[in-house]
Structure formats: structure tokens, C-alpha cells
Protein backbone atom coordinates (compact mmCIF):
# COMPACT_ATOMS: atom_id res chain seq x y z
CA UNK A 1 4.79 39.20 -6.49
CA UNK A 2 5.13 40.19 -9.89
CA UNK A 3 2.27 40.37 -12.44
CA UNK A 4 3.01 37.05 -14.07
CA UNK A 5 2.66 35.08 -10.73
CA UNK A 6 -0.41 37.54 -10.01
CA UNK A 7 -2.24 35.82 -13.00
CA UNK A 8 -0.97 32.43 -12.43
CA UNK A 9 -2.65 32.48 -8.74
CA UNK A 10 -6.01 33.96 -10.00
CA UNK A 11 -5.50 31.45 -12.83
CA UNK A 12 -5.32 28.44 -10.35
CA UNK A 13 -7.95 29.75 -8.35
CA UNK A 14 -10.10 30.04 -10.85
CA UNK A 15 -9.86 26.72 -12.22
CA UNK A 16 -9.80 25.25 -8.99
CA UNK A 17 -13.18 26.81 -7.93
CA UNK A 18 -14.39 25.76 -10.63
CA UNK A 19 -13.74 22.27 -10.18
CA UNK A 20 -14.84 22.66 -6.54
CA UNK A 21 -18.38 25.21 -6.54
CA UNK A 22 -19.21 24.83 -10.26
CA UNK A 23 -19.92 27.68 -13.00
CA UNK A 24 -21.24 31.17 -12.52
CA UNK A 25 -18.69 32.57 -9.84
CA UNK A 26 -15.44 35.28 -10.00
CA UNK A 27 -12.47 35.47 -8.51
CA UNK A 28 -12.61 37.96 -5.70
CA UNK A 29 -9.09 39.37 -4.53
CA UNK A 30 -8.95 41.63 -2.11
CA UNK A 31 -5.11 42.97 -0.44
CA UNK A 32 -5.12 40.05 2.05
CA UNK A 33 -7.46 36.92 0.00
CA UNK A 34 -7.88 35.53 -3.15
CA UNK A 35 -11.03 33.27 -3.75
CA UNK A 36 -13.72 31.76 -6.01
CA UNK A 37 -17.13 32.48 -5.06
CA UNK A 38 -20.54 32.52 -6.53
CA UNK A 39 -22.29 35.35 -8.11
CA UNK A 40 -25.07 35.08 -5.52
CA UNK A 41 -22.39 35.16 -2.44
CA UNK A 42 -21.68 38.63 -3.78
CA UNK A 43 -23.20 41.19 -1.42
CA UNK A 44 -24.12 44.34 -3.31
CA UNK A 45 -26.96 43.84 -5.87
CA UNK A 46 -25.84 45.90 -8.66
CA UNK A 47 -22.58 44.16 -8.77
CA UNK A 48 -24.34 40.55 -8.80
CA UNK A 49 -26.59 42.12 -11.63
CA UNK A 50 -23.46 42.95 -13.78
CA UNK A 51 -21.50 40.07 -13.13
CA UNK A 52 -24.62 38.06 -14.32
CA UNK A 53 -24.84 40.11 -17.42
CA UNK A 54 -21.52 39.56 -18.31
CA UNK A 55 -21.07 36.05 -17.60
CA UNK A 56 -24.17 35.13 -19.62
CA UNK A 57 -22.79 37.24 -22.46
CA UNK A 58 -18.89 35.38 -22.65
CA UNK A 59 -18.83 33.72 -19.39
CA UNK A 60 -17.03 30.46 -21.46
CA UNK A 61 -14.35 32.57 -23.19
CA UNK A 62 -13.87 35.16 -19.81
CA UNK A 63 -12.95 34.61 -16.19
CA UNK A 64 -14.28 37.40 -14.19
CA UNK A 65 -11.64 38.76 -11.60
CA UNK A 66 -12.91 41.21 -9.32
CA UNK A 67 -10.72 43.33 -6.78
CA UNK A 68 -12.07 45.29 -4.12
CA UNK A 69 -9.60 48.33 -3.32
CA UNK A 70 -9.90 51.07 -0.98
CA UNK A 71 -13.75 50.46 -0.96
CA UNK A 72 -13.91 50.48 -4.60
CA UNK A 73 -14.30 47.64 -6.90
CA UNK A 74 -12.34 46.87 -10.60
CA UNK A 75 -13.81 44.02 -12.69
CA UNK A 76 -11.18 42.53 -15.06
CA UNK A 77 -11.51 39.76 -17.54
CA UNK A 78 -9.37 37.06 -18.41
CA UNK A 79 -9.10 34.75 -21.35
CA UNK A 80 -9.90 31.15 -20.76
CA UNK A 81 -6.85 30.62 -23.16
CA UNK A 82 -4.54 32.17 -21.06
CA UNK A 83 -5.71 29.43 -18.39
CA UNK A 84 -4.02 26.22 -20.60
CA UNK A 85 -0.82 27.41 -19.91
CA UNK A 86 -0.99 28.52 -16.20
């Protein structure tokens, strides 16, 4: 899958969760799922913590992507007006 179609499924699922749970959750991609969940689904505190701050901070302009790797974890942001188009 190249990096285009990447975004366009975190894109979809993003919107989609949205639709479906509500505000206030990321997109949570790991190497075998992709899905929307709510901050307070998120296991480790400190993440939840961060993920709060940042949403209240530009929450409406950002989507919050975050990929778990080899036990480690990237946060990425996307912009909301990258989302018309997908």
C-alpha cells in the first residue's frame, strides 16, 4: 500500500469513527488493525494525558493518528483539510 492509500484509510477511518463513537478519539494503527477509539480506551496513562492535551489544544483542525511499532508508539497529526478530499 502506498502512502497515498495509507492516508486515505486513516482518513476514512477517522471520519467514520467519528460519525460512529463521537469526538475525542485517534486513530490507532497497529501492523495488522486500523481503528477509531476513544482517548479513555487508551491503556497507558501518560499517553491518554497527551492525547488529551493535544486534542483540547487543535483537536478541530488535527486528527490524531497513533501507531504502535515494535512496542513503541509515534503520534502523527493530520489536517482536517486533507480529510475533504479523501
Amino acid at each position: 500500500m502506498d502512502q497515498a492509500d495509507h492516508v486515505a484509510k486513516v482518513a476514512e477511518c477517522a471520519v467514520n469513527g467519528e460519525r460512529a463513537r463521537g469526538s475525542g478519539g485517534v486513530v490507532l494503527v497497529n501492523e495488522t488493525s486500523m481503528a477509531y477509539v476513544l482517548v479513555d480506551e487508551i491503556e497507558s496513562e501518560e499517553l491518554r494525558e497527551s492525547l488529551r492535551d493535544g486534542l483540547s489544544e487543535d483537536g478541530t483542525h488535527f486528527v490524531y493518528i497513533v501507531m504502535e511499532k515494535d512496542r513503541q508508539v509515534h503520534i502523527w497529526k493530520l489536517d482536517r483539510l486533507n480529510l475533504v478530499g479523501s
